[in-house]
Protein backbone atom coordinates (compact mmCIF):
# COMPACT_ATOMS: atom_id res chain seq x y z
CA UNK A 1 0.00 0.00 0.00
CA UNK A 2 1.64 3.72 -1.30
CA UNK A 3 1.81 6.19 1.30
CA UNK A 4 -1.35 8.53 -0.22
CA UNK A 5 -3.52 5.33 0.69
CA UNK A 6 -2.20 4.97 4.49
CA UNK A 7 -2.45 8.74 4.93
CA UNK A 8 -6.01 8.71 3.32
CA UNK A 9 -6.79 5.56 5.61
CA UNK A 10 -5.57 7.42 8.66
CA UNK A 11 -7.28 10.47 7.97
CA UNK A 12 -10.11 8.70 7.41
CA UNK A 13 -9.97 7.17 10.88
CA UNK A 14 -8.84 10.02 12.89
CA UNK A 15 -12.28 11.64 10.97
CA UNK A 16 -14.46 8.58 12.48
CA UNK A 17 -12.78 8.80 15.59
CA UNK A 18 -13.63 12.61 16.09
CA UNK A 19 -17.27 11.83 15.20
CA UNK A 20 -17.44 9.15 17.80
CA UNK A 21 -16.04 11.31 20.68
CA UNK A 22 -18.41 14.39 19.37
CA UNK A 23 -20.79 11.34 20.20
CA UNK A 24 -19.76 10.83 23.58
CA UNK A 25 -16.82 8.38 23.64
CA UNK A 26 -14.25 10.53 24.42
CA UNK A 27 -11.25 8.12 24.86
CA UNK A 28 -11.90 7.01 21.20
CA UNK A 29 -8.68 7.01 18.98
CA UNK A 30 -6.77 5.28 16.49
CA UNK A 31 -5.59 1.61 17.08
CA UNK A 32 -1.98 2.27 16.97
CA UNK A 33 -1.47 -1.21 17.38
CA UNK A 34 -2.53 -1.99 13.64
CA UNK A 35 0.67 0.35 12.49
CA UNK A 36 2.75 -1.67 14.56
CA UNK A 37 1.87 -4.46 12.74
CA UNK A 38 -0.26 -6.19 15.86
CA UNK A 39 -3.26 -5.98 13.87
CA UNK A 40 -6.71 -7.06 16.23
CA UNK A 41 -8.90 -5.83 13.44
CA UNK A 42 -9.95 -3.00 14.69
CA UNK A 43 -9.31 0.43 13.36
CA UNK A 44 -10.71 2.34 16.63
CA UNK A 45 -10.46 1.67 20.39
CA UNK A 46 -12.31 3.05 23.32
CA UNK A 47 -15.57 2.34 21.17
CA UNK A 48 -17.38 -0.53 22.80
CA UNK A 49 -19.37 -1.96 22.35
CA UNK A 50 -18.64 -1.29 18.58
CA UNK A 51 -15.65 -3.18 16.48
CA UNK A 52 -15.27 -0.36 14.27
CA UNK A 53 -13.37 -1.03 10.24
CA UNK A 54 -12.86 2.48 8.59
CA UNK A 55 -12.34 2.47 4.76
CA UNK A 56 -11.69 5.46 2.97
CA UNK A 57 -11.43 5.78 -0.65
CA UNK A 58 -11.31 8.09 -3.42
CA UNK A 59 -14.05 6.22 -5.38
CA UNK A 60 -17.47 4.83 -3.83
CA UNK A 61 -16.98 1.44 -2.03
CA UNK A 62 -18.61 -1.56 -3.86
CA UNK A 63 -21.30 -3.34 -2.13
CA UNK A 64 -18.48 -6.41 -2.04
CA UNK A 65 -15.75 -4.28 -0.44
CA UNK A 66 -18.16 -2.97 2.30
CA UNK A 67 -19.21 -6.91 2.79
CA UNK A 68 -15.33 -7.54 3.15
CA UNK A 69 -15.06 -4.53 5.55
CA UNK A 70 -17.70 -5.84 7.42
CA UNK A 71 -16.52 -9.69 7.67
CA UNK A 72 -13.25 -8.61 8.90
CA UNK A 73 -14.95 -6.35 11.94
CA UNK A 74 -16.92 -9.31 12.45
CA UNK A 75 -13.93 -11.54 12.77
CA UNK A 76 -12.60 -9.05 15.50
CA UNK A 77 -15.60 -8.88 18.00
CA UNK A 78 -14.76 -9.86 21.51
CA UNK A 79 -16.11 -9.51 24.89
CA UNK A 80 -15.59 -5.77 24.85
CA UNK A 81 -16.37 -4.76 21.07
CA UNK A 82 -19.48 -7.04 20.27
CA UNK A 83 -21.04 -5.12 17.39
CA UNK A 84 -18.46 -5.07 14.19
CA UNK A 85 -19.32 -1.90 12.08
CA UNK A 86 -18.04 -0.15 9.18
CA UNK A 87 -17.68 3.44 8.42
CA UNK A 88 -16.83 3.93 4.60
CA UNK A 89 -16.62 7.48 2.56
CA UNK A 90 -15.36 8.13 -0.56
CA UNK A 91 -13.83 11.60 -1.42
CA UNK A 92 -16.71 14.25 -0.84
CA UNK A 93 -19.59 11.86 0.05
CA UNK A 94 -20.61 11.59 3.80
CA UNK A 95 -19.71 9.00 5.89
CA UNK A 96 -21.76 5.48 5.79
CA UNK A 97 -22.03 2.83 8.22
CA UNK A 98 -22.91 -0.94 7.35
CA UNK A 99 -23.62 -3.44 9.69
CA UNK A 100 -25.68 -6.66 9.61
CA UNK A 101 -29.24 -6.49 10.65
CA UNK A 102 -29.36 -8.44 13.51
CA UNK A 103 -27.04 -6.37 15.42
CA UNK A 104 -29.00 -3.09 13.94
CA UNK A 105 -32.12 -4.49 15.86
CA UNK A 106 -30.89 -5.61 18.98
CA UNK A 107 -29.26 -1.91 18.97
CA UNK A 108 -32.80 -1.16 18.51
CA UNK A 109 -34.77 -3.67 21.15
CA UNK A 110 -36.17 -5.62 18.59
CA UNK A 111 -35.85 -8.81 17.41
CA UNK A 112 -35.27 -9.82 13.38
CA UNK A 113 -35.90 -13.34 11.68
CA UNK A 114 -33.14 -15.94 11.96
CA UNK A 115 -33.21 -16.13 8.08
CA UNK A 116 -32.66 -11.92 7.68
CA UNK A 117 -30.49 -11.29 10.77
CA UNK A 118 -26.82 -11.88 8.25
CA UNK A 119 -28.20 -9.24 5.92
CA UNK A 120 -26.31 -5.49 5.03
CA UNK A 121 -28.00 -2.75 6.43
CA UNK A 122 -26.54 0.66 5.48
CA UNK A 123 -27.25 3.84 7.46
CA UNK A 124 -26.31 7.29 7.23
CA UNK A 125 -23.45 8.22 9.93
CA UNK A 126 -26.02 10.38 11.73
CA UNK A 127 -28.42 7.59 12.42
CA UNK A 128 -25.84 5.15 13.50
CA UNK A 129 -24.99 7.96 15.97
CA UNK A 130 -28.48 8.60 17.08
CA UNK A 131 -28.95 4.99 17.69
CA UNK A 132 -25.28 4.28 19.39
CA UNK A 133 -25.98 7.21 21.80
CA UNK A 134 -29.18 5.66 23.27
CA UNK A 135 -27.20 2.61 23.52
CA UNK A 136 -24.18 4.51 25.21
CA UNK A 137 -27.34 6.55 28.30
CA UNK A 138 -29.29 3.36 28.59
CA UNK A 139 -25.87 0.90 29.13
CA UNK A 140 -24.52 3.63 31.44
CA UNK A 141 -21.14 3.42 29.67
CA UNK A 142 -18.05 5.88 31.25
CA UNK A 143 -15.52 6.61 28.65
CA UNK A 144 -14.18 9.92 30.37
């Protein structure tokens, strides 16, 4: 990977990361561990419960690379970071978040059919906020 992808990658998390402290997870940061070649997974710490992937790219993500994005979040989730999610932009689009249904409505309170809980469900970075911040008051989370 050149160095204008690493430095769009990294500005592309140090973006999400600002947007979830604005959110109220003020510890948030980078995963410095991934540049030191101890790659978890993750892209972000101090986000639980979320196992956040960031991908940044000049062009607009196919529907294949945010499934990929999303299967390697889910292959990082651990007692801490439970629900893998991915925030993708490409250059002057907003931000995006995908994550699979079933996590979307448990986030929610609500239950989803075994046979539609795998499926991709894309939100705007807004709404994934909105939602995330109920879960942050009503799980009485301290990231300070």
């Amino acid at each position: 990977m050149g160095k204008k992808s690493r430095d769009k990658g990294a500005g592309g998390e140090y973006e999400v990361r600002d947007l979830f402290r604005a959110a109220g997870w003020l510890a948030a940061d980078r995963d410095l561990d991934q540049v030191r070649g101890c790659d978890n997974g993750r892209d972000l710490i101090n986000t639980s419960p979320y196992c956040v992937q960031v991908k940044r790219y000049a062009k607009p993500l196919t529907d294949a690379q945010v499934e990929q994005a999303l299967h390697e979040a889910e292959l990082s989730v651990d007692d801490c970071y439970r629900y893998p999610v991915v925030f993708y932009r490409a250059d002057r689009k907003p931000w995006g978040v995908a994550l699979r249904a079933g996590i979307l409505a448990r986030l929610l309170g609500c239950s989803t059919p075994a046979e539609t809980a795998h499926w991709k469900v894309a939100l705007t970075a807004e709404a994934f906020f909105e939602i995330a911040k109920h879960e942050l008051r009503s799980a009485a989370y301290d990231y300070h």
